[in-house]
N, C-alpha and C. Protein backbone atom coordinates (compact mmCIF):
# COMPACT_ATOMS: atom_id res chain seq x y z
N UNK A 1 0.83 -1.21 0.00
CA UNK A 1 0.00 0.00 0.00
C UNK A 1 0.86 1.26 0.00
N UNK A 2 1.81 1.19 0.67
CA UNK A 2 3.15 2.37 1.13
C UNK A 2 3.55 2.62 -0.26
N UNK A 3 3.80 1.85 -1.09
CA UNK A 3 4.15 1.67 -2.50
C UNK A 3 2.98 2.28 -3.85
N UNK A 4 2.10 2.29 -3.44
CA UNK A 4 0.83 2.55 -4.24
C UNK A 4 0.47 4.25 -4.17
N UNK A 5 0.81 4.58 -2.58
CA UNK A 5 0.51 5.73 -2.34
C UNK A 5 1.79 6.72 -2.79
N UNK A 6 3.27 6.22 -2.75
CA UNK A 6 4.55 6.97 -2.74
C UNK A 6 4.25 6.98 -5.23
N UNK A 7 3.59 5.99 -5.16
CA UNK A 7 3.52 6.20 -6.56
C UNK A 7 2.34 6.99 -7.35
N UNK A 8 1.30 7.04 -6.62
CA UNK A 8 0.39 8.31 -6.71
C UNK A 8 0.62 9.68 -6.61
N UNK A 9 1.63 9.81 -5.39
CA UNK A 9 2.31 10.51 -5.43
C UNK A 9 3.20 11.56 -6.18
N UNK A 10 3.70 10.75 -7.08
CA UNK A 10 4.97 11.21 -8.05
C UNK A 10 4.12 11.14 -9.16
N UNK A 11 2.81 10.73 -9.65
CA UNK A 11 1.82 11.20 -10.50
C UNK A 11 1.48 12.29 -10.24
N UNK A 12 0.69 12.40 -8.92
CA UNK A 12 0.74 14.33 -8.49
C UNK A 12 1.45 15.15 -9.22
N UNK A 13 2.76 15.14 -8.82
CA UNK A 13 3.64 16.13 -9.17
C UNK A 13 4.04 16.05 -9.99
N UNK A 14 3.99 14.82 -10.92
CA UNK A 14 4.12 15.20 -12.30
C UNK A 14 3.20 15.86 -12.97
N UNK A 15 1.92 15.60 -13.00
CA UNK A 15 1.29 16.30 -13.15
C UNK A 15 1.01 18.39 -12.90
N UNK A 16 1.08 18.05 -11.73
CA UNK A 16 1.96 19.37 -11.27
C UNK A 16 2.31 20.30 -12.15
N UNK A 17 3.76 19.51 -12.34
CA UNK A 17 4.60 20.27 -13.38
C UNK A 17 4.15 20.46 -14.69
N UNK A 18 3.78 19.56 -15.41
CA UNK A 18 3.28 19.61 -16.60
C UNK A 18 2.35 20.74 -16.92
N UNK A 19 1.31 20.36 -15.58
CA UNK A 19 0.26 22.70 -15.85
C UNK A 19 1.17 23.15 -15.38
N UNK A 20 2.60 23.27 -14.82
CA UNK A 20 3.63 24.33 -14.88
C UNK A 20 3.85 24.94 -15.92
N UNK A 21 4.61 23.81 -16.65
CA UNK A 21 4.61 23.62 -18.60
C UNK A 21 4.13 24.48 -19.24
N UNK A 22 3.23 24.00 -19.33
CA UNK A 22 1.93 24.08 -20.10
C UNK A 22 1.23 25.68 -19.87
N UNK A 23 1.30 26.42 -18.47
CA UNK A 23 1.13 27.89 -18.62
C UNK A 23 2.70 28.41 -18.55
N UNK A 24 3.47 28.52 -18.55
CA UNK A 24 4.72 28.90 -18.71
C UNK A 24 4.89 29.31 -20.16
N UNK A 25 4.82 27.88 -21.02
CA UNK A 25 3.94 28.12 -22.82
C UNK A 25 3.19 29.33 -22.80
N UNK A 26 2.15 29.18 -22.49
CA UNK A 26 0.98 29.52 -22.78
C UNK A 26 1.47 31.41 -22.48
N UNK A 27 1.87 31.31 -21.09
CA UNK A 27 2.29 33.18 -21.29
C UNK A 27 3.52 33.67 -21.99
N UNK A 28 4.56 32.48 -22.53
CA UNK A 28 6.05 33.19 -23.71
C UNK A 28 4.81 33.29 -24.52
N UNK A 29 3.94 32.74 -24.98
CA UNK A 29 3.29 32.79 -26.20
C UNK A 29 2.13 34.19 -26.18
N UNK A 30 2.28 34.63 -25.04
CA UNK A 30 1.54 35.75 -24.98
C UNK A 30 2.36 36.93 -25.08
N UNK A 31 3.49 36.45 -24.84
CA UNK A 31 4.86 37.54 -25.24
C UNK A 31 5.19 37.42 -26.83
N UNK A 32 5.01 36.77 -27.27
CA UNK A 32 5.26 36.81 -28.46
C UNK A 32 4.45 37.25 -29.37
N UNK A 33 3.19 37.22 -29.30
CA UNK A 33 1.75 37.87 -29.49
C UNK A 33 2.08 39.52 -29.29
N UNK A 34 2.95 39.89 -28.12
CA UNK A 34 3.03 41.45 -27.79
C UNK A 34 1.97 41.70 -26.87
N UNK A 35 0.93 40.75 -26.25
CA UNK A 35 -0.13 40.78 -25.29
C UNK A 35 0.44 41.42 -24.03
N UNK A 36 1.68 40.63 -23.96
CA UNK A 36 1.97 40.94 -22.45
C UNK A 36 4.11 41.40 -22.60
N UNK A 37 4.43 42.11 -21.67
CA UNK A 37 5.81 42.83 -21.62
C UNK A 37 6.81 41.33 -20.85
N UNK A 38 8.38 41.68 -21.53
CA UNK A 38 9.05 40.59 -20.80
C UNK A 38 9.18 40.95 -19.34
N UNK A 39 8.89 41.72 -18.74
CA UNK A 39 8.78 41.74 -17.17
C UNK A 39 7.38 41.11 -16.54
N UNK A 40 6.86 41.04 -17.64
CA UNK A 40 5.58 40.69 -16.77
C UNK A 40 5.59 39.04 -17.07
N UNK A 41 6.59 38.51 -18.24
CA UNK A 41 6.44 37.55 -17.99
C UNK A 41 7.06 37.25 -17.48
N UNK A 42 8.34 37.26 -16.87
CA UNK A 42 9.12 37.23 -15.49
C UNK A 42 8.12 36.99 -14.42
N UNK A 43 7.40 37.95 -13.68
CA UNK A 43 6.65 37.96 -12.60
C UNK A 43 5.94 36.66 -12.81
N UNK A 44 4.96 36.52 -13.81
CA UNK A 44 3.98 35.39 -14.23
C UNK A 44 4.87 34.06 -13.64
N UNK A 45 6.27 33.94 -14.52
CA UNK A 45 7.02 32.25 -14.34
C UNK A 45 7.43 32.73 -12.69
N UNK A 46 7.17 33.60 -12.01
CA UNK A 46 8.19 33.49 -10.63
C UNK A 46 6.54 33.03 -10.10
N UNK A 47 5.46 33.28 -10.21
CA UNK A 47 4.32 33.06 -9.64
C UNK A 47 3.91 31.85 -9.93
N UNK A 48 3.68 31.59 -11.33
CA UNK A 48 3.30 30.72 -11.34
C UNK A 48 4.71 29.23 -10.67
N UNK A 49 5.74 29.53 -10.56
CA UNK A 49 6.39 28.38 -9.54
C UNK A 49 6.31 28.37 -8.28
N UNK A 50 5.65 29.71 -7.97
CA UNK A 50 5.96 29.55 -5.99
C UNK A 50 4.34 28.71 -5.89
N UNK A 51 3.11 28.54 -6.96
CA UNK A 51 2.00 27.75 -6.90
C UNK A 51 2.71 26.54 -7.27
N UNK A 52 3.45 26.13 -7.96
CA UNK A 52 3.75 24.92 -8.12
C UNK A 52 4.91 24.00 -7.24
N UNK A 53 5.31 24.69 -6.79
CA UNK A 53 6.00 24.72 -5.10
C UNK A 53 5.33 24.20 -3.78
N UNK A 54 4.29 25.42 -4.22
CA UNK A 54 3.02 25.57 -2.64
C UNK A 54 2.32 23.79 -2.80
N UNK A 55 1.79 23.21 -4.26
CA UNK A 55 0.76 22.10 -4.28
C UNK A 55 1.89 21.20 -4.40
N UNK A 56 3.21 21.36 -4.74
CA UNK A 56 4.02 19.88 -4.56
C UNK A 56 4.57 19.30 -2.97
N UNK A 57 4.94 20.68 -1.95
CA UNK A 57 4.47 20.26 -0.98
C UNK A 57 3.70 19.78 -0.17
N UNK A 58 2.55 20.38 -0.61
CA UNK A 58 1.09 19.73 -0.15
C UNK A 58 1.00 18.28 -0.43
N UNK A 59 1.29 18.43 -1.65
CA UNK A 59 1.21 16.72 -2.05
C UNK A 59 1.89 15.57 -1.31
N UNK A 60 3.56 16.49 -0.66
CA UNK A 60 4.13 15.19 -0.11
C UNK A 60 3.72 15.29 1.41
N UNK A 61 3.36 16.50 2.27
CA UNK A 61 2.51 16.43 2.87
C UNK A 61 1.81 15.65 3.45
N UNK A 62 0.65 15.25 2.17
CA UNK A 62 -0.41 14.36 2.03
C UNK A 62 0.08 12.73 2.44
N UNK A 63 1.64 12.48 1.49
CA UNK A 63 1.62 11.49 1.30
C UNK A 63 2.34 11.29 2.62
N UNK A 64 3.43 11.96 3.29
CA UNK A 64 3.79 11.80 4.50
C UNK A 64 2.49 11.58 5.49
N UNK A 65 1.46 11.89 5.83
CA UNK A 65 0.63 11.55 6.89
C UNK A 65 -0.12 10.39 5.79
N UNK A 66 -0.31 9.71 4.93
CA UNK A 66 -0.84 9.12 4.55
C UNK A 66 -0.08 7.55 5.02
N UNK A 67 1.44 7.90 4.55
CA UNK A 67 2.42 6.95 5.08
C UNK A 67 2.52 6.71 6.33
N UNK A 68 2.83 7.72 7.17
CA UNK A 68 2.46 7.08 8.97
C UNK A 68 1.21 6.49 9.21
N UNK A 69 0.00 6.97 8.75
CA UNK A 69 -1.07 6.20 8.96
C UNK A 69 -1.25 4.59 8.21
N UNK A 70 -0.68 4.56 7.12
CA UNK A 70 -0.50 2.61 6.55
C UNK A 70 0.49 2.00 7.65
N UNK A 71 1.85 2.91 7.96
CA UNK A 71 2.99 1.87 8.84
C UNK A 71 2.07 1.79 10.42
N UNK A 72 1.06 2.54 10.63
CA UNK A 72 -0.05 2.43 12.12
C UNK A 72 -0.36 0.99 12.34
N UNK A 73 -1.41 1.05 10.83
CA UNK A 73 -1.82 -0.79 10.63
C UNK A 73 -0.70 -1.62 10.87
């Protein structure tokens, strides 16, 4: 079970990362458009990582009290 959960886990955060990806894209491509200034997309990638920071801890978090509670049983 310890094994099932530490591998759900590392799905999380891959996942995670990938909508890291995936808006990181999404705002160079709004720089390149001229939508948005290269400082602002600076700010955007420093924000959008301290959210992808904030939910990958959470995640291990999760899986840390998830893990003391299986080694309980």
């Amino acid at each position: 079970m310890v094994k099932q959960v530490n591998a759900r886990s590392e799905q999380a955060c891959v996942a995670i990362r990938n909508v890291r990806r995936d808006s990181i894209e999404h705002v160079k491509g709004l720089e390149k458009k001229k939508e948005i200034t290269e400082d602002q997309v600076k700010s955007e990638e420093g924000h959008i990582q301290k959210l992808t920071d904030k939910y990958i801890a959470e995640v291990h978090e999760h899986q840390k009290k998830k893990d003391a509670e299986l080694m309980e049983v």
